[in-house]
C-alpha atoms as a PDB file:
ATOM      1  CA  UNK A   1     -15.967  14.268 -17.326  1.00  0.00           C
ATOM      2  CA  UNK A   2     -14.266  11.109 -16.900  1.00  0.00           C
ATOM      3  CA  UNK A   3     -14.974   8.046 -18.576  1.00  0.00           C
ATOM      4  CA  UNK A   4     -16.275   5.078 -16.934  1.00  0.00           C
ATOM      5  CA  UNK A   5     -13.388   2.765 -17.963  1.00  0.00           C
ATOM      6  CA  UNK A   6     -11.168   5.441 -15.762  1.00  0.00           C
ATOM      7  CA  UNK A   7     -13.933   4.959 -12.843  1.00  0.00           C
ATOM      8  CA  UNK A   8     -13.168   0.770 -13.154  1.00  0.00           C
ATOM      9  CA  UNK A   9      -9.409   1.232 -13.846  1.00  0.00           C
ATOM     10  CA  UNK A  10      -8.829   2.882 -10.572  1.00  0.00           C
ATOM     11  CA  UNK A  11     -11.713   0.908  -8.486  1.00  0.00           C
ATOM     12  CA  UNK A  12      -9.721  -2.053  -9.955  1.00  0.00           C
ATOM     13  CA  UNK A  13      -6.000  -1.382  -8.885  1.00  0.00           C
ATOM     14  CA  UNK A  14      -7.790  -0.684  -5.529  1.00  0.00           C
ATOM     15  CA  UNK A  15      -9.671  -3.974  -5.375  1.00  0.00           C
ATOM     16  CA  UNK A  16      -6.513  -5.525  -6.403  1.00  0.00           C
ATOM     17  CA  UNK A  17      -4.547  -3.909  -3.861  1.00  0.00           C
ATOM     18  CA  UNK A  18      -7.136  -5.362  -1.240  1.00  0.00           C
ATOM     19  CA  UNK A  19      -6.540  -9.117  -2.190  1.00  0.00           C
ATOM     20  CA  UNK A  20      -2.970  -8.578  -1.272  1.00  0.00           C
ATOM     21  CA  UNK A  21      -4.024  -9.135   1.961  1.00  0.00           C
ATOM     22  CA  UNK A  22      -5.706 -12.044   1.692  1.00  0.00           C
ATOM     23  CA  UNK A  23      -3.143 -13.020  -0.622  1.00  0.00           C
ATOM     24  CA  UNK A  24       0.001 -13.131   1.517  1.00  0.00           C
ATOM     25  CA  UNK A  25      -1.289 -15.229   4.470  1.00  0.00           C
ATOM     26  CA  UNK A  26      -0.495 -18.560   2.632  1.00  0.00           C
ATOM     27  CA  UNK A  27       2.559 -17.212   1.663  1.00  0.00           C
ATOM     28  CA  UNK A  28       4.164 -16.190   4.887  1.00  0.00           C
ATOM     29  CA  UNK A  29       2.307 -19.757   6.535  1.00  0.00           C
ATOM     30  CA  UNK A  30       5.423 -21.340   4.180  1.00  0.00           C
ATOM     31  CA  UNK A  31       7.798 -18.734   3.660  1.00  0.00           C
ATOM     32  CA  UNK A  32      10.075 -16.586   5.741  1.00  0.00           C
ATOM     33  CA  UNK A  33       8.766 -13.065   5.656  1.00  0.00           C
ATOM     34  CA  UNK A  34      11.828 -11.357   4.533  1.00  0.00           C
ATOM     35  CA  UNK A  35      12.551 -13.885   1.356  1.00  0.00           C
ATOM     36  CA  UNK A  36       8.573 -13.703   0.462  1.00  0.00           C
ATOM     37  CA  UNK A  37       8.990  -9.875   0.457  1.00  0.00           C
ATOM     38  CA  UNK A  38      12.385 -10.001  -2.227  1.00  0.00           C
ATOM     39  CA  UNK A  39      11.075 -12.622  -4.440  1.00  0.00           C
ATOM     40  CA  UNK A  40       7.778 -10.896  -4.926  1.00  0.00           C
ATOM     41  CA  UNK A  41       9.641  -7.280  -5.406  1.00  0.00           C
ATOM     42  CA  UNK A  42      12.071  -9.358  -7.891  1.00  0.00           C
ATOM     43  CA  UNK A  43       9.109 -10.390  -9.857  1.00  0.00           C
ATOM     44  CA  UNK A  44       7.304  -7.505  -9.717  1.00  0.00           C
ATOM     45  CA  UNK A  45      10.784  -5.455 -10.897  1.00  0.00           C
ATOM     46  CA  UNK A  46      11.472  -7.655 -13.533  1.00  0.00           C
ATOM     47  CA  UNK A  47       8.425  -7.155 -15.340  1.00  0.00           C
ATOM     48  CA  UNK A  48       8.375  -2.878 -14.507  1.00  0.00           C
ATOM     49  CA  UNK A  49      11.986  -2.732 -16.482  1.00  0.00           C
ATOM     50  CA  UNK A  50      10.585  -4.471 -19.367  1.00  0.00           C
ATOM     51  CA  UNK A  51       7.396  -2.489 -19.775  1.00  0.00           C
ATOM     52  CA  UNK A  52       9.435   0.759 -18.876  1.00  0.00           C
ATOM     53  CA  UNK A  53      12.441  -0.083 -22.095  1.00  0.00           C
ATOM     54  CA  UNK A  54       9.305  -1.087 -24.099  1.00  0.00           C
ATOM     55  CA  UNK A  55       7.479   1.807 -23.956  1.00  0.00           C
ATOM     56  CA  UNK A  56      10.569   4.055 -24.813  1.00  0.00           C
ATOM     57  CA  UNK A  57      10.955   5.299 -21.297  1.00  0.00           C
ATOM     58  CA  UNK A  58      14.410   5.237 -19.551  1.00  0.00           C
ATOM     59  CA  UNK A  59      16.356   5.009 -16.068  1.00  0.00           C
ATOM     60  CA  UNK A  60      18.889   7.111 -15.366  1.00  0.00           C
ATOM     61  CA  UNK A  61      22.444   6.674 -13.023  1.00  0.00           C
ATOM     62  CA  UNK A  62      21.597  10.700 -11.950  1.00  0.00           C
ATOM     63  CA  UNK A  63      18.338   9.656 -10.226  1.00  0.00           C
ATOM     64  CA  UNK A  64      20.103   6.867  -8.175  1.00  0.00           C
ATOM     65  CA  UNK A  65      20.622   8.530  -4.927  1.00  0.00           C
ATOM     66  CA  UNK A  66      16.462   9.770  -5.310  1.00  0.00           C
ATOM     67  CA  UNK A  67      15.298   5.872  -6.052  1.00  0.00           C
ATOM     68  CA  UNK A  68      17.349   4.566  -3.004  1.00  0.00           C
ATOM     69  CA  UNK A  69      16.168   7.092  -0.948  1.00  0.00           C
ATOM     70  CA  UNK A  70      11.733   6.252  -2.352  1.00  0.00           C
ATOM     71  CA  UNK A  71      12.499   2.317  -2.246  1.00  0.00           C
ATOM     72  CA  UNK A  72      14.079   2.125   1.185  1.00  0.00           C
ATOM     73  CA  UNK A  73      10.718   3.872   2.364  1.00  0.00           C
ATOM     74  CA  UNK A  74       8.288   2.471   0.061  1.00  0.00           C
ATOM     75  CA  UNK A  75       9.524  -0.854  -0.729  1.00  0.00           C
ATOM     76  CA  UNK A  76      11.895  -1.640   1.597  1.00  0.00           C
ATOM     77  CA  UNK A  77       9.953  -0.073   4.900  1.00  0.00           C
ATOM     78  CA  UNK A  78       6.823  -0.770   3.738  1.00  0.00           C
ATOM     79  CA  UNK A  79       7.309  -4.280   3.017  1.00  0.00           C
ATOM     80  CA  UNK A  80       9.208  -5.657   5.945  1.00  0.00           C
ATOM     81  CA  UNK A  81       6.882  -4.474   8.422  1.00  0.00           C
ATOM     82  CA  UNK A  82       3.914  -5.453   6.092  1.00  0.00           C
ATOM     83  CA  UNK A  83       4.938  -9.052   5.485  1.00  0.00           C
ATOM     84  CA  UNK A  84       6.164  -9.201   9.354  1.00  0.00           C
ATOM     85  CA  UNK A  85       2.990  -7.956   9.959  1.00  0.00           C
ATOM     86  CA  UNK A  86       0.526  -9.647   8.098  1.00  0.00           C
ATOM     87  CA  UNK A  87       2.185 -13.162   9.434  1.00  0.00           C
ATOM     88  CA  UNK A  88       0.986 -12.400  12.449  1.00  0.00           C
ATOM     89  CA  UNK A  89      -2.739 -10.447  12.173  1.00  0.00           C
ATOM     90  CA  UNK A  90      -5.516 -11.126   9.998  1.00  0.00           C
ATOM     91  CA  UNK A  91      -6.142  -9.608   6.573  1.00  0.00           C
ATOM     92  CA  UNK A  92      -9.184  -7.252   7.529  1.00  0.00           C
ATOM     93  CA  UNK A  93      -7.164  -6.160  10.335  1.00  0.00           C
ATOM     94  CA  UNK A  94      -4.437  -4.770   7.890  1.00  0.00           C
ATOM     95  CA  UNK A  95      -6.400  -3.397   5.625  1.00  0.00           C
ATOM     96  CA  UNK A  96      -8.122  -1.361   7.799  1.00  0.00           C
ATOM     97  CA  UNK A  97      -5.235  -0.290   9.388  1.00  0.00           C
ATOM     98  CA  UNK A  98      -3.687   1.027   6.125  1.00  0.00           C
ATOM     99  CA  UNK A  99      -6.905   2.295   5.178  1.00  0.00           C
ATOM    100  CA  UNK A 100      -6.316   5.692   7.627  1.00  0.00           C
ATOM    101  CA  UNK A 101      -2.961   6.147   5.074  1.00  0.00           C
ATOM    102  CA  UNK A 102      -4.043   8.852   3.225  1.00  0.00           C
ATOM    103  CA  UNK A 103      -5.497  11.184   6.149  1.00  0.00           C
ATOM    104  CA  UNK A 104      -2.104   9.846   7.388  1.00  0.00           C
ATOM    105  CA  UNK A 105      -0.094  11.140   4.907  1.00  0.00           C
ATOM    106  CA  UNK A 106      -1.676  14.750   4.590  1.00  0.00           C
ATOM    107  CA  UNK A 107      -0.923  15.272   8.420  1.00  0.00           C
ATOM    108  CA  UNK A 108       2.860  14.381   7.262  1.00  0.00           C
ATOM    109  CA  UNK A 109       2.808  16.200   4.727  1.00  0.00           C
ATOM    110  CA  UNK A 110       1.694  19.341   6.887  1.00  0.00           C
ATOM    111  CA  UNK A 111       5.130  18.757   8.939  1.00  0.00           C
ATOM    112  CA  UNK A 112       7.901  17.768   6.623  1.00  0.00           C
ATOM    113  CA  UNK A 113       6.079  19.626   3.235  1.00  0.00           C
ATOM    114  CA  UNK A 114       4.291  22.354   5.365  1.00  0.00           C
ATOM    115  CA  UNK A 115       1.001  21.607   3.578  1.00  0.00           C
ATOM    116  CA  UNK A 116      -1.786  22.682   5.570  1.00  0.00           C
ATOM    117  CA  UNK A 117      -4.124  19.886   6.035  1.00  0.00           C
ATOM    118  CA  UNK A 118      -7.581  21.448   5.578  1.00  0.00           C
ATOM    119  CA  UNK A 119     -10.328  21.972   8.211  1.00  0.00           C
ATOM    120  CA  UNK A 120     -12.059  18.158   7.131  1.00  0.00           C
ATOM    121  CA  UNK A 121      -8.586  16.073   7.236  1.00  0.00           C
ATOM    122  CA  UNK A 122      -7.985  17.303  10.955  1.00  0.00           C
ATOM    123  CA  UNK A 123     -11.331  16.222  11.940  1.00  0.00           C
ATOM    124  CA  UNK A 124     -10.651  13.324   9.993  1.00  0.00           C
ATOM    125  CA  UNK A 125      -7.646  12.027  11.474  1.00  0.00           C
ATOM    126  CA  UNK A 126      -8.892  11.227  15.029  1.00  0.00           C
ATOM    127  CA  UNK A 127     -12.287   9.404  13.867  1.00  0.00           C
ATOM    128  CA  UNK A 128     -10.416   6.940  11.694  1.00  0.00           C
ATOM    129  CA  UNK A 129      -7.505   6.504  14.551  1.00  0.00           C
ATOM    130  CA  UNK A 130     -10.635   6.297  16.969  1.00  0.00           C
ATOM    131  CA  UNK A 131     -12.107   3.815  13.940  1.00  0.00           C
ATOM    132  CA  UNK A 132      -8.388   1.822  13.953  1.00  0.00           C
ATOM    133  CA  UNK A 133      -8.009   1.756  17.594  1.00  0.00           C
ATOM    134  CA  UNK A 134     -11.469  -0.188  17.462  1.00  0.00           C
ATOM    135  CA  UNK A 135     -10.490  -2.970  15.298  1.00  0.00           C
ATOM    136  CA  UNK A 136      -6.944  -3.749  17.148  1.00  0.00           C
ATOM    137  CA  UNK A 137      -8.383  -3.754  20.506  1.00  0.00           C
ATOM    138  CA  UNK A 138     -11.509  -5.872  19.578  1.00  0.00           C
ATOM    139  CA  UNK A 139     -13.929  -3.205  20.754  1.00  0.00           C
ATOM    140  CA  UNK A 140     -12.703  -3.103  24.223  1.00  0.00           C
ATOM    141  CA  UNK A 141     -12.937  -6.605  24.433  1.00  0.00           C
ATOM    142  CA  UNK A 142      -9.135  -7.104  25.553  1.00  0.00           C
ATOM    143  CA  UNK A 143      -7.027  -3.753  25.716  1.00  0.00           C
ATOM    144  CA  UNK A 144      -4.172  -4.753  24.115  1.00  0.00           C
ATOM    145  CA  UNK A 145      -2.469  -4.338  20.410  1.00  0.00           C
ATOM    146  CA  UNK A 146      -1.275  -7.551  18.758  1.00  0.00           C
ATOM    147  CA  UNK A 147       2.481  -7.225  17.466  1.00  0.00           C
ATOM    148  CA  UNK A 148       1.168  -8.228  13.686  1.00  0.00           C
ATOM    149  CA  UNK A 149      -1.540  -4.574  14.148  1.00  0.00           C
ATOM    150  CA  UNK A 150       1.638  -2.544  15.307  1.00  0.00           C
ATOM    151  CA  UNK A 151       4.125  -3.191  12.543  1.00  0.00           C
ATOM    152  CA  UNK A 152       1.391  -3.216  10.185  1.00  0.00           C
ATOM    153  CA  UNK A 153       0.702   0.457  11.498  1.00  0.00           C
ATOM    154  CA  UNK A 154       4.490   0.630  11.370  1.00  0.00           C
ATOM    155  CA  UNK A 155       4.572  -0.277   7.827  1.00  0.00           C
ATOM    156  CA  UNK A 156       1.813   2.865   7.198  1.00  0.00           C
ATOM    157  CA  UNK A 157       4.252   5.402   8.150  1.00  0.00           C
ATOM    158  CA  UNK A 158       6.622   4.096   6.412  1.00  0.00           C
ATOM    159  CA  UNK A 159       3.856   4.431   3.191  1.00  0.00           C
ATOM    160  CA  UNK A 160       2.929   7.478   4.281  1.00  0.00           C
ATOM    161  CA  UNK A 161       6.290   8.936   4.786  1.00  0.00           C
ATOM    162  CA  UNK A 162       7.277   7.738   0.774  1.00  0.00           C
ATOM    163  CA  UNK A 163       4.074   9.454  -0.155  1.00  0.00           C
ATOM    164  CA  UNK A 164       5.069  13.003   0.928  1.00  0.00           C
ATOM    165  CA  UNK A 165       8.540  12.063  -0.394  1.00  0.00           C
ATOM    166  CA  UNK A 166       7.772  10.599  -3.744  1.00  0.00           C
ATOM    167  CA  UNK A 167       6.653  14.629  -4.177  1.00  0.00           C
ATOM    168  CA  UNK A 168       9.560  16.204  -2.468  1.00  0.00           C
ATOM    169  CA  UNK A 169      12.161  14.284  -4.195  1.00  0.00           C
ATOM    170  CA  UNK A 170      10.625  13.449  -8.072  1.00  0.00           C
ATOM    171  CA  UNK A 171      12.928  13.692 -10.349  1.00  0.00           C
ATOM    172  CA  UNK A 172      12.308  16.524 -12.829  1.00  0.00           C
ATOM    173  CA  UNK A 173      11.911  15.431 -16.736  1.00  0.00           C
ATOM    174  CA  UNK A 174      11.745  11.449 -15.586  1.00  0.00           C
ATOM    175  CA  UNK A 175       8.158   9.887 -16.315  1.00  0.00           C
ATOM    176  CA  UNK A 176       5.689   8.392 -13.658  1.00  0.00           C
ATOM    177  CA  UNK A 177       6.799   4.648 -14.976  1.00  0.00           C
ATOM    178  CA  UNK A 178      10.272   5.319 -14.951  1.00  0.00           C
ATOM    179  CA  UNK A 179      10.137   6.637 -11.569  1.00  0.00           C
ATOM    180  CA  UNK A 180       8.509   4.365 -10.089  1.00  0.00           C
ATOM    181  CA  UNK A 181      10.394   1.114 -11.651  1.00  0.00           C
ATOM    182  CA  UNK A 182      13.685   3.326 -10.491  1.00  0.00           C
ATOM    183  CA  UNK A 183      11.888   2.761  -6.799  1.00  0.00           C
ATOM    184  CA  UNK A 184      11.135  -0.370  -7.682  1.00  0.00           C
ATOM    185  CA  UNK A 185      14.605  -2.007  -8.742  1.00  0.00           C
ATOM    186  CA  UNK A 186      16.415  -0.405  -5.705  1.00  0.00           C
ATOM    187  CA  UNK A 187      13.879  -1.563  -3.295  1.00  0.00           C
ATOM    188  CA  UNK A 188      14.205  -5.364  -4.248  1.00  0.00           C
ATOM    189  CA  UNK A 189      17.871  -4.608  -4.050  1.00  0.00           C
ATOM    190  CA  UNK A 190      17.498  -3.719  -0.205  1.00  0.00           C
ATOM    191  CA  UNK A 191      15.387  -6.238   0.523  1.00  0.00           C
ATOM    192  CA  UNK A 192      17.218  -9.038  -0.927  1.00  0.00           C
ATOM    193  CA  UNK A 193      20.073  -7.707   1.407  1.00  0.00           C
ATOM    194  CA  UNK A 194      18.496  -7.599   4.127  1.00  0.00           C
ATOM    195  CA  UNK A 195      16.902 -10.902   3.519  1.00  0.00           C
ATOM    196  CA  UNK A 196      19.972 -12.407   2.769  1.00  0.00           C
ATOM    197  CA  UNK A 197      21.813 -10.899   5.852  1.00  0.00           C
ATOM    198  CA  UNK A 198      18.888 -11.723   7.816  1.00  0.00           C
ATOM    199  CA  UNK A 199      19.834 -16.119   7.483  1.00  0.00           C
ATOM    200  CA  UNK A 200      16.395 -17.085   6.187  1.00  0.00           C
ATOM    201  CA  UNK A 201      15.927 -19.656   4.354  1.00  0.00           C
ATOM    202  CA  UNK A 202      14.654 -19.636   0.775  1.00  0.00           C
ATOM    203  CA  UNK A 203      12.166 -22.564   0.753  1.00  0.00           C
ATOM    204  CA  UNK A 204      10.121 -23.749  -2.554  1.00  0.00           C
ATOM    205  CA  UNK A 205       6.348 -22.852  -2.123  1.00  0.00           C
ATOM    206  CA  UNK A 206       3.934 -25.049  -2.643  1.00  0.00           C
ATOM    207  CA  UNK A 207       1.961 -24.530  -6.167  1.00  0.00           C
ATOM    208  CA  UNK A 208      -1.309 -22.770  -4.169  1.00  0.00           C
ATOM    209  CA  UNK A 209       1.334 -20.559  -2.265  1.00  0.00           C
ATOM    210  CA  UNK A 210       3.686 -19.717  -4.862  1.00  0.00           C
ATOM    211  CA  UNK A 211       0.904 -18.930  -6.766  1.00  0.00           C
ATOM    212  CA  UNK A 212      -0.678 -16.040  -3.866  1.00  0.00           C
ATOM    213  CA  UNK A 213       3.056 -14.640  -4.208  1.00  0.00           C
ATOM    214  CA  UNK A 214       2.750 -14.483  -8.325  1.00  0.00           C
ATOM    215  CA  UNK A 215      -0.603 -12.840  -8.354  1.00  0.00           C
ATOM    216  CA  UNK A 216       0.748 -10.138  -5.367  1.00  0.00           C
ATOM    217  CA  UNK A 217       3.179  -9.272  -7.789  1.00  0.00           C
ATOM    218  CA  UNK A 218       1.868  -9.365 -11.027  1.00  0.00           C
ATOM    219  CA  UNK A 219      -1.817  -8.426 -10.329  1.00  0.00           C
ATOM    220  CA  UNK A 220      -1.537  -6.568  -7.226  1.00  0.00           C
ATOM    221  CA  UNK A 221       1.841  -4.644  -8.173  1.00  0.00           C
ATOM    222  CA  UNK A 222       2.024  -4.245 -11.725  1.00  0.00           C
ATOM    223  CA  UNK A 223      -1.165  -4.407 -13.180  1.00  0.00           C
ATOM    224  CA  UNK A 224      -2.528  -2.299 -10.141  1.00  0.00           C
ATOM    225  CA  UNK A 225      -0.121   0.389 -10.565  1.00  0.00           C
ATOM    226  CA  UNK A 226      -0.651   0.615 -14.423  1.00  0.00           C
ATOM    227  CA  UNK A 227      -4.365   0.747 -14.065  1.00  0.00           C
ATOM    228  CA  UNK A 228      -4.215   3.495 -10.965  1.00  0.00           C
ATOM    229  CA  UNK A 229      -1.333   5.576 -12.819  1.00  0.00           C
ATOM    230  CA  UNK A 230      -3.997   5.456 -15.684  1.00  0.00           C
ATOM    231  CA  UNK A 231      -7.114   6.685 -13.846  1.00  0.00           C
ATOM    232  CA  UNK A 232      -5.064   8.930 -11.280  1.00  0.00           C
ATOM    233  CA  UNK A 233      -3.857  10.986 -14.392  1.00  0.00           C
ATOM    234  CA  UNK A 234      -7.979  11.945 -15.617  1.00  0.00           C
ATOM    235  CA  UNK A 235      -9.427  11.541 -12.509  1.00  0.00           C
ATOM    236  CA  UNK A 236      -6.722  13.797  -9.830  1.00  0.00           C
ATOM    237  CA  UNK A 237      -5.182  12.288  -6.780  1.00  0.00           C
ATOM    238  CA  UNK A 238      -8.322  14.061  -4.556  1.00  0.00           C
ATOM    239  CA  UNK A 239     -10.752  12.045  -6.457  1.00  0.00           C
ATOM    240  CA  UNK A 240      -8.888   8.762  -6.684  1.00  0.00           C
ATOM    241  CA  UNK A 241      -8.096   8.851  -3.200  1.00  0.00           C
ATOM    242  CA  UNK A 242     -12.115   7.954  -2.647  1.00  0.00           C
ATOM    243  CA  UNK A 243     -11.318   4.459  -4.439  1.00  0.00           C
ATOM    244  CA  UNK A 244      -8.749   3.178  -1.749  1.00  0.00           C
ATOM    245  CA  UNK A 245     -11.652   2.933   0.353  1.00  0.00           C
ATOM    246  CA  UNK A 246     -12.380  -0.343  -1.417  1.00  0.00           C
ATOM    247  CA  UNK A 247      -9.236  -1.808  -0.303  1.00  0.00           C
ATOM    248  CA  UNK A 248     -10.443  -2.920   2.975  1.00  0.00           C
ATOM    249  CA  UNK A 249     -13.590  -3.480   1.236  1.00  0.00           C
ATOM    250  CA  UNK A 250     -12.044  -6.042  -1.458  1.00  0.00           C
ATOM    251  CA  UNK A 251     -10.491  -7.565   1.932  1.00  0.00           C
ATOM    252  CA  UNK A 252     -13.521  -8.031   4.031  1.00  0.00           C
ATOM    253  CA  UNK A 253     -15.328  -9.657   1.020  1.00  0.00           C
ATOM    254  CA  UNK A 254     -12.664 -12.111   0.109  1.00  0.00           C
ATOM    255  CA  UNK A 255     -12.275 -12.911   4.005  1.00  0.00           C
ATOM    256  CA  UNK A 256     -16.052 -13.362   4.076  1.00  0.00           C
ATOM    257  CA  UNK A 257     -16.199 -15.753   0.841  1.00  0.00           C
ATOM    258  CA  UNK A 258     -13.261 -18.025   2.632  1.00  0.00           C
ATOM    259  CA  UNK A 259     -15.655 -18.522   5.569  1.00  0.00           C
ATOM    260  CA  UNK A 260     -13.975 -15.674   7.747  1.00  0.00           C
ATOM    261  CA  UNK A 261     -16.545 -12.625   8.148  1.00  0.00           C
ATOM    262  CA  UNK A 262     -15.260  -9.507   9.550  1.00  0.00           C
ATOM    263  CA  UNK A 263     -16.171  -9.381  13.267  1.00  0.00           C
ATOM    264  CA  UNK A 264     -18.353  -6.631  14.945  1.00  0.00           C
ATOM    265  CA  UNK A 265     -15.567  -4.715  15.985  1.00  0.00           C
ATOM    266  CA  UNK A 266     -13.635  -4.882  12.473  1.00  0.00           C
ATOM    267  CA  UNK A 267     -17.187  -3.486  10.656  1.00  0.00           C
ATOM    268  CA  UNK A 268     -17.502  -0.540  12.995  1.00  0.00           C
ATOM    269  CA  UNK A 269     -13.675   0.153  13.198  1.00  0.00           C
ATOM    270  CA  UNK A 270     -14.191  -0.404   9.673  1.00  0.00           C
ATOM    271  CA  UNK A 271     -17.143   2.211   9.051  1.00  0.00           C
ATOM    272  CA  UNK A 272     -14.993   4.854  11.008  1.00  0.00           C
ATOM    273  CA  UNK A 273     -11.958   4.320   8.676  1.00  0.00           C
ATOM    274  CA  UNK A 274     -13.593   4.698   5.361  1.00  0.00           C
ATOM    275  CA  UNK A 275     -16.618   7.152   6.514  1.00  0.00           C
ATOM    276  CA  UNK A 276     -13.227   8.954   7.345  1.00  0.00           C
ATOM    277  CA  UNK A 277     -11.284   9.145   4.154  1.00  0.00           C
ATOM    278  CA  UNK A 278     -14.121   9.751   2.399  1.00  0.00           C
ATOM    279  CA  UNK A 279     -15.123  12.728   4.769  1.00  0.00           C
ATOM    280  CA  UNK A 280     -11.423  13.749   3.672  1.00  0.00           C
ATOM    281  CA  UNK A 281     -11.386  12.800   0.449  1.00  0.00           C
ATOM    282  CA  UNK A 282     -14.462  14.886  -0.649  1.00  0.00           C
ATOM    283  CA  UNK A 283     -14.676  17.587   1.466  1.00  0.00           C
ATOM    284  CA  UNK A 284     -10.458  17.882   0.871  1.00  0.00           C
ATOM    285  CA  UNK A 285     -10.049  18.094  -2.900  1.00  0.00           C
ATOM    286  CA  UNK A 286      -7.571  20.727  -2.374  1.00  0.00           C
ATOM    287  CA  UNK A 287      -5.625  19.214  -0.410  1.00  0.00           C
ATOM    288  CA  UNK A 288      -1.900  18.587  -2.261  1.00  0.00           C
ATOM    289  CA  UNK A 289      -0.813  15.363  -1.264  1.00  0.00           C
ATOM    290  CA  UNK A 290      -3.434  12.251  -0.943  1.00  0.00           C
ATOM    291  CA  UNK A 291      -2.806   8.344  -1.825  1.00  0.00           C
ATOM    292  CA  UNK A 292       0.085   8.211  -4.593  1.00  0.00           C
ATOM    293  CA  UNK A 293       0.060   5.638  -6.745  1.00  0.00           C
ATOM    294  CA  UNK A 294       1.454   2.658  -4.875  1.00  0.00           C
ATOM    295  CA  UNK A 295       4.588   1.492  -6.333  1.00  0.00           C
ATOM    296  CA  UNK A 296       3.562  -1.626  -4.323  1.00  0.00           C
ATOM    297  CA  UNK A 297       0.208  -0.981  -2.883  1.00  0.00           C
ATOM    298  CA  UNK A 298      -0.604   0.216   0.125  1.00  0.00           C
ATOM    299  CA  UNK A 299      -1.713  -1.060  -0.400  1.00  0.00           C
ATOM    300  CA  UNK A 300       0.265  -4.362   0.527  1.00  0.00           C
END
């Protein structure tokens, strides 16, 4: 049975993963989207190369063409649309949205793995799009997605889509870590391209927004992904998958301790989401491919 320091490290990387989106709205009020998205992949890099060469583990040239391939969809995808997202929607909002991501993924996985999503995850699927569909209308109140919701549900294929690949394409004999800060140094290649080809501006933060963009990397990507690769390895990717529920949790709380409570529509979109992973989640144990650990988080 697991222990309960592998029930907090996981509920932690998830909580973490939540505050992301709280997290970047200061950051993209004073910094371009694209160059916010690069520095923090940069950072967050940085510091997975040095724990990877100090814990013995290596990267090799052979497994180039496989990290290009996971951190154009899981750093580079995921992140533009997330940071152009997220500048334009609030942080509930994109939680919740990437909160459907694992039912998500197991209905991709069914098409490009040929998985067969089980009898729960099919029911699943609709309630939580029914329970997303909620929160970016505004309960019917105005019939019409914002562009910040759409590339934020943009941004959860793009997740989804490294999640099914991440398994199709792992390199044999290469560990989780170095895997995963091989995905990580080629995405903050790409998106330090693109940013640069893109002609925006690098701009100095202020301290309290620099320091939103340190914590999203540090706490929210590496410490997150060392805590879920920890509990993920006792606890199974079926079980874990129950913890990302508290990422829109972690979200709604922070929003509603900086004087912005989720609305009425957000807490019954809200209910649909997460009453619908966890449906999923426990009903689905079998089911092969779930949340992966984020190399960034989904997790933002």
């Amino acid at each position: 049975m697991a222990s309960l320091a592998t029930y907090l490290s996981v509920a932690v990387a998830a909580i973490l993963w939540g505050s992301n989106f709280n997290l970047v709205k200061p950051v993209v009020a004073e910094m371009q989207p694209l160059i916010a998205a690069a520095d923090r992949f940069l950072i967050a890099a940085g510091m997975m190369l040095v724990i990877t060469y100090a814990t013995g583990n290596r990267l090799t040239w052979r497994h180039a063409r496989i990290y290009l391939i996971l951190g154009v969809l899981g750093v580079l995808g995921f992140n533009l649309f997330f940071f152009l997202g997220m500048s334009s929607t609030s942080p509930v909002n994109g939680a919740l949205i990437m909160g459907l991501n694992p039912v998500l993924t197991s209905l991709i996985a069914s098409w490009i793995l040929g998985d067969q999503p089980t009898r729960p995850q099919w029911l699943a699927f609709p309630v939580g799009l029914l329970g997303v569909a909620i929160v970016v209308l505004g309960a019917g109140a105005r019939l019409e997605v914002s562009r910040g919701d759409a590339l934020l549900f943009v941004a959860s294929l793009s997740w989804a889509l490294y999640n099914v690949y991440l398994r199709k394409l792992a390199p044999k004999g290469a560990s989780a870590l170095a895997t995963t800060t091989g995905t990580m140094v080629a995405g903050a290649a790409a998106l330090t391209l693109v940013a640069f080809l893109s002609g925006e501006r690098f701009v100095v933060p202020s301290l309290y927004a620099g320091g939103a963009l340190l914590m999203m990397s540090v706490s929210g990507g590496v410490l997150a992904y060392l805590l879920w690769s920890a509990g993920i390895a006792k606890l199974g990717p079926a079980r874990a998958a129950i913890f990302m529920n508290l990422v829109p949790v972690a979200s709604m709380a922070i929003s509603t301790a900086s004087g912005v409570p989720p609305t009425p529509a957000q807490l019954l979109g809200g209910a649909l989401v997460i009453g619908a992973v966890m449906f999923s989640a426990l009903t689905g144990a079998r089911a092969k491919v779930t949340a992966s650990p984020c190399v960034t988080s989904p997790c933002g």
